[in-house]
Protein backbone atom coordinates (compact mmCIF):
# COMPACT_ATOMS: atom_id res chain seq x y z
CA UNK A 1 -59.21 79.10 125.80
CA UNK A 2 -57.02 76.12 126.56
CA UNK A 3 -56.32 72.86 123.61
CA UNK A 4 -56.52 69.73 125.88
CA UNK A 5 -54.93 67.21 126.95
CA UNK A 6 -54.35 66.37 123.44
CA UNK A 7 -56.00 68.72 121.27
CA UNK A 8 -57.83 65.62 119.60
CA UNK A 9 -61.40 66.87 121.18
CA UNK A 10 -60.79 70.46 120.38
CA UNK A 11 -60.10 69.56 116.51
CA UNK A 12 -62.90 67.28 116.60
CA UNK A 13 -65.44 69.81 117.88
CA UNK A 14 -64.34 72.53 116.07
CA UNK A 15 -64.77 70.63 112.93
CA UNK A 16 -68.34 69.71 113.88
CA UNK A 17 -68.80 73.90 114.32
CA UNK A 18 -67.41 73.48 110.34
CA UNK A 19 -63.95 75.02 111.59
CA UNK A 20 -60.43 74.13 111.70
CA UNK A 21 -57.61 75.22 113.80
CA UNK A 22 -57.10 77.95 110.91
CA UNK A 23 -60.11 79.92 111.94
CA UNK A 24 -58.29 80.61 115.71
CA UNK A 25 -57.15 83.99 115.99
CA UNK A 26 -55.78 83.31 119.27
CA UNK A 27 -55.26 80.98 121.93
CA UNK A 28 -55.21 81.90 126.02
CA UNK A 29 -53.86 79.39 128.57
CA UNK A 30 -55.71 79.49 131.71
CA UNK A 31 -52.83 78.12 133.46
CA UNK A 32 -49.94 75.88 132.77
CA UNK A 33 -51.04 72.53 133.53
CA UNK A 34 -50.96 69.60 130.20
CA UNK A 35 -54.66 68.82 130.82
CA UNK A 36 -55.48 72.01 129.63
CA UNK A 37 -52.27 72.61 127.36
CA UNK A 38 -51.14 69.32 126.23
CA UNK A 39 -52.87 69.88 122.65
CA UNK A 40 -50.05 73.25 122.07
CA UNK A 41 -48.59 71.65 119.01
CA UNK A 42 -51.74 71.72 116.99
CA UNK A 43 -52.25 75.26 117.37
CA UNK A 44 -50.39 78.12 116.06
CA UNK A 45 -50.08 82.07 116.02
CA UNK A 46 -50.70 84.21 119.03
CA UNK A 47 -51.00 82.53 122.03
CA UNK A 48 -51.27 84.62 125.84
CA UNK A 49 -49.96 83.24 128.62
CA UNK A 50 -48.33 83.63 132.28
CA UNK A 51 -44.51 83.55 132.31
CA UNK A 52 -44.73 80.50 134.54
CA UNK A 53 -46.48 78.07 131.69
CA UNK A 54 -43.76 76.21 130.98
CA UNK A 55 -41.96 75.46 134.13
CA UNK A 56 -41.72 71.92 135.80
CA UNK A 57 -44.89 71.29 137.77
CA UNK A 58 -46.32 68.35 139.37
CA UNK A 59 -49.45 67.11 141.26
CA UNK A 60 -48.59 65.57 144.83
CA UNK A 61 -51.99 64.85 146.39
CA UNK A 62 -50.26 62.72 149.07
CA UNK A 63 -46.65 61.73 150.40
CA UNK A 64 -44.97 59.85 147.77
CA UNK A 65 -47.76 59.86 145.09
CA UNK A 66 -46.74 62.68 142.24
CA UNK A 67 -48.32 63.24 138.93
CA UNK A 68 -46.56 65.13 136.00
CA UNK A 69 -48.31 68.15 134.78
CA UNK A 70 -45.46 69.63 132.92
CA UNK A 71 -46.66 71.56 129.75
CA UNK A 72 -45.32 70.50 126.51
CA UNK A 73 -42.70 73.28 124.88
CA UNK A 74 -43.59 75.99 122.14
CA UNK A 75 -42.39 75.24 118.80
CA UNK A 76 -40.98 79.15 117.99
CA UNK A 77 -41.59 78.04 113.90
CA UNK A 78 -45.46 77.83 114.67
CA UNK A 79 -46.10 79.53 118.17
CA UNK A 80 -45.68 82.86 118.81
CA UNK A 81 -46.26 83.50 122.45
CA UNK A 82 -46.98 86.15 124.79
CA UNK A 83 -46.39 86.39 128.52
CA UNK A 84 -48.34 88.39 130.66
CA UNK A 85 -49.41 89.08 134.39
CA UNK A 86 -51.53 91.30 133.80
CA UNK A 87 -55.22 91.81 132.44
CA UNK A 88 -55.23 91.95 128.43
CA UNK A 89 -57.80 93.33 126.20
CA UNK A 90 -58.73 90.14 123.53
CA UNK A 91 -61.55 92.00 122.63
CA UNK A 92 -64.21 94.70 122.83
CA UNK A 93 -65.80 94.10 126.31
CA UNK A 94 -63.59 90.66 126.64
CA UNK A 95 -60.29 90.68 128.88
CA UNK A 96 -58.57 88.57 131.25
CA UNK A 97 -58.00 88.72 134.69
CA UNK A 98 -54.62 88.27 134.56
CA UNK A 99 -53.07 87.26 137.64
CA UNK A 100 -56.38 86.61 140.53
CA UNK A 101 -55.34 88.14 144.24
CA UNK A 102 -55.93 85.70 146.44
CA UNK A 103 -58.40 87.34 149.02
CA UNK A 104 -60.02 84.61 150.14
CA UNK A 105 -57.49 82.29 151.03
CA UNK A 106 -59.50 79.52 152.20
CA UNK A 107 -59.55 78.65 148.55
CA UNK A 108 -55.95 77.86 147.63
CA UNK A 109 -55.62 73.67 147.68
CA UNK A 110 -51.82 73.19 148.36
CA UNK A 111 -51.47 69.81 146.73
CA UNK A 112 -49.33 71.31 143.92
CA UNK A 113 -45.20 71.62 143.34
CA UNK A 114 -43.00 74.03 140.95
CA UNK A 115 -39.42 73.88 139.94
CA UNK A 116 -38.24 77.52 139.84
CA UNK A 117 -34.74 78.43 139.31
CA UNK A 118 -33.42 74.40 140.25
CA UNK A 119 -35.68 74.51 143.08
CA UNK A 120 -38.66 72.59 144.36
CA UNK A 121 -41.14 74.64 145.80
CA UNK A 122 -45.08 75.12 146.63
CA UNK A 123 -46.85 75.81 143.67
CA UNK A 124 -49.62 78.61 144.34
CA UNK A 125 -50.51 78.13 140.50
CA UNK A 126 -50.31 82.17 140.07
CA UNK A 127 -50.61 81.74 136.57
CA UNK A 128 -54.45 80.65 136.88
CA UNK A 129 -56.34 83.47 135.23
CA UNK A 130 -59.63 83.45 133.69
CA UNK A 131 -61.79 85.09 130.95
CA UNK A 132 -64.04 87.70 131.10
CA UNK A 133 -66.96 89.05 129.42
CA UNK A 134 -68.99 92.26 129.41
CA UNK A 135 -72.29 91.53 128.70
CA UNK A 136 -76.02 93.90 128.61
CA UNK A 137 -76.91 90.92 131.77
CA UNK A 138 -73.46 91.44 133.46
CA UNK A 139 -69.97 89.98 133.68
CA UNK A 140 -69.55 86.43 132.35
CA UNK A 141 -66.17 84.99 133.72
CA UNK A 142 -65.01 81.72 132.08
CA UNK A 143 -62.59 79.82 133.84
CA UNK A 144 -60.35 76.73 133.56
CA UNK A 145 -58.95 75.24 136.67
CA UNK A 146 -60.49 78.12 139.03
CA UNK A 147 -56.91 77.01 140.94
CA UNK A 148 -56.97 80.82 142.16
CA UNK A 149 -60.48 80.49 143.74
CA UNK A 150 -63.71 80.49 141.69
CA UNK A 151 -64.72 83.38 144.27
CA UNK A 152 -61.65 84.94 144.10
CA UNK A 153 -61.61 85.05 140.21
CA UNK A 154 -65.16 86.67 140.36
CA UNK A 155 -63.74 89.31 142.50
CA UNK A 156 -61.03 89.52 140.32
CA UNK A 157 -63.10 90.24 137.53
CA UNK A 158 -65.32 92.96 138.71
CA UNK A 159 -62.04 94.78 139.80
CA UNK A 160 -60.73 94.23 136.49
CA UNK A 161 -63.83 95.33 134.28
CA UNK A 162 -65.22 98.28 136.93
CA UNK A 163 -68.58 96.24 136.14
CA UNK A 164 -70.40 94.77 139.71
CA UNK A 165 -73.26 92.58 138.77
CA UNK A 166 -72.24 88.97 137.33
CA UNK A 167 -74.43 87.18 135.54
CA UNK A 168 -72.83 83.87 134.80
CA UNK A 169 -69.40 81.82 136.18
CA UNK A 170 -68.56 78.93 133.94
CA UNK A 171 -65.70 76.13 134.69
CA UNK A 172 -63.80 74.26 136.48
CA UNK A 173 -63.94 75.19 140.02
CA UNK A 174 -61.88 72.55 141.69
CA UNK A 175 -64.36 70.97 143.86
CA UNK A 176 -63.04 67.45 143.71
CA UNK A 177 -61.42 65.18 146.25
CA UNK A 178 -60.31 67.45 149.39
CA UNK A 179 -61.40 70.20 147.64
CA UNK A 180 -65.16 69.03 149.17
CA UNK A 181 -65.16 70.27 151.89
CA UNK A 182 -64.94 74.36 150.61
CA UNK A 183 -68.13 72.99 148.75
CA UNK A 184 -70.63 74.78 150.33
CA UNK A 185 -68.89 78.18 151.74
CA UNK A 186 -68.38 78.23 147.56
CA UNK A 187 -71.86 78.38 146.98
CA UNK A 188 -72.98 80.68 149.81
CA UNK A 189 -70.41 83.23 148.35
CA UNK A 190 -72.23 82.39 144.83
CA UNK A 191 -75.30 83.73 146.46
CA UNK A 192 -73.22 86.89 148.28
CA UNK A 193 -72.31 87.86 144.99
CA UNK A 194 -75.55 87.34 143.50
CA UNK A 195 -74.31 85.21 140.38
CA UNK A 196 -77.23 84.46 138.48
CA UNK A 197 -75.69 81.55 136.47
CA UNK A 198 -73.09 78.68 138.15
CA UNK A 199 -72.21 76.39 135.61
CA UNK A 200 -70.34 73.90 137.23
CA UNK A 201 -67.90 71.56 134.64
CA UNK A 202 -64.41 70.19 134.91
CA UNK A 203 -62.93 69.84 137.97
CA UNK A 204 -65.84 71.01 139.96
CA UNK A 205 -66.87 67.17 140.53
CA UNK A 206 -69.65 65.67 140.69
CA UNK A 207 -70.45 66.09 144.62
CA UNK A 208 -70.26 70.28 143.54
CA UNK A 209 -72.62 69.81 140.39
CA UNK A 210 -75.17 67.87 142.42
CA UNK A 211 -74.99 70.43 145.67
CA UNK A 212 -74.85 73.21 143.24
CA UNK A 213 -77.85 72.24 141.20
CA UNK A 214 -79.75 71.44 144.73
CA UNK A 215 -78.73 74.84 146.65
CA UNK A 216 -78.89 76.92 143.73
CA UNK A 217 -81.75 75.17 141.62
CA UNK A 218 -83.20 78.52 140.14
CA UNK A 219 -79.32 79.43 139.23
CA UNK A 220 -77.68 76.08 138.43
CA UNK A 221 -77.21 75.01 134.33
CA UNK A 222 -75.84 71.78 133.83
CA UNK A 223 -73.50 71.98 131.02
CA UNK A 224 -71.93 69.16 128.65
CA UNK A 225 -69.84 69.27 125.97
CA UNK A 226 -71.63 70.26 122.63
CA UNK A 227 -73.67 72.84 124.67
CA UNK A 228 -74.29 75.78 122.78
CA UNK A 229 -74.59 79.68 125.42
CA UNK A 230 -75.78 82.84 124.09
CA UNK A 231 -75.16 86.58 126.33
């Protein structure tokens, strides 16, 4: 799931795991942002995505401040991609969500832009999708940007899967900056739900780790890279 900004991490890690970007089956882009996309070119084969990857998309986070996060382009002699919007089977008992309703629109951070069809518009980032996982403890939903809504993706999965109880939510769940302030309505829906693992990494921030691991002590997991998670 996801390459990078680069890609240089992901080769570097998987090599410590004794693998190369040979031993990937298949690559799925949570959404199509180049922090989580920029390492495309050293992947190949099958690789899922939304059909709005590729487009021109920026960061604004205030008036005349923008920030490029244009994905970089397939290369069709290495990459051979697939565009969906809805759910796909990657495995037995593993799926994504596909395109995540937005219920709970409280969620939704409008600080991002699109070009669609010559125009500039609001990006809603409707590509953001996560991954899901049918364990014998519950659902395990891994997600990248959690752009969607972290609670909205949960919801999204248990619709998806059938299955109620979630055991874990891992990611990025785009806490940071203005994003704060949704803080701690996040975590009392964590605790509606009954998730009974929040691993908060990414973009959750460090404000969200700390209130996370304080609120939810019994539930929190702090997570680093070279962590190792077995269902």
């Amino acid at each position: 799931m996801d390459t990078g900004v680069t890609g240089i991490a992901m080769e570097h890690n998987l090599g410590l795991m004794g693998l190369t970007v040979d031993d990937i089956d298949l690559v799925v882009f949570s959404h199509g942002h180049n922090d989580h996309t920029g390492g495309l070119s050293r992947v190949k084969g099958r690789i899922l995505a939304h059909p709005d990857m590729l487009l021109e998309r920026c960061l604004t986070p205030k008036p005349g401040v923008s920030y490029d996060l244009t994905s970089p382009a397939p290369d069709p002699a290495r990459h051979q991609i697939e565009y969906h919007r809805e759910p796909v089977k990657l495995a037995p008992g593993v799926m994504t969500t596909g395109e995540v309703p937005r219920i709970h629109e409280w969620e939704e951070l409008k600080v991002f832009r699109i070009t669609r069809d010559g125009q500039d518009e609001e990006d809603h980032v409707r590509d953001d999708q996560g991954i899901v996982i049918n364990t014998d403890k519950g659902l395990v939903v891994i997600q990248g940007c959690s752009h969607a809504g972290i609670i909205n993706t949960i919801e999204a999965a248990k619709k998806v899967t059938g299955v109620d109880e979630v055991y874990c939510a891992i990611g990025g769940f785009h806490l940071i900056g203005p994003a704060e302030k949704k803080i701690d309505r996040t975590i009392g829906e964590f605790k509606r739900l009954d998730v009974k693992k929040v691993i908060p990494i990414h973009c959750s921030g460090f404000e969200a780790i700390k209130q996370v691991s304080l609120q939810m002590p019994d539930r929190f997991e702090y997570c680093t890279v070279g962590c190792e998670m077995e269902f």
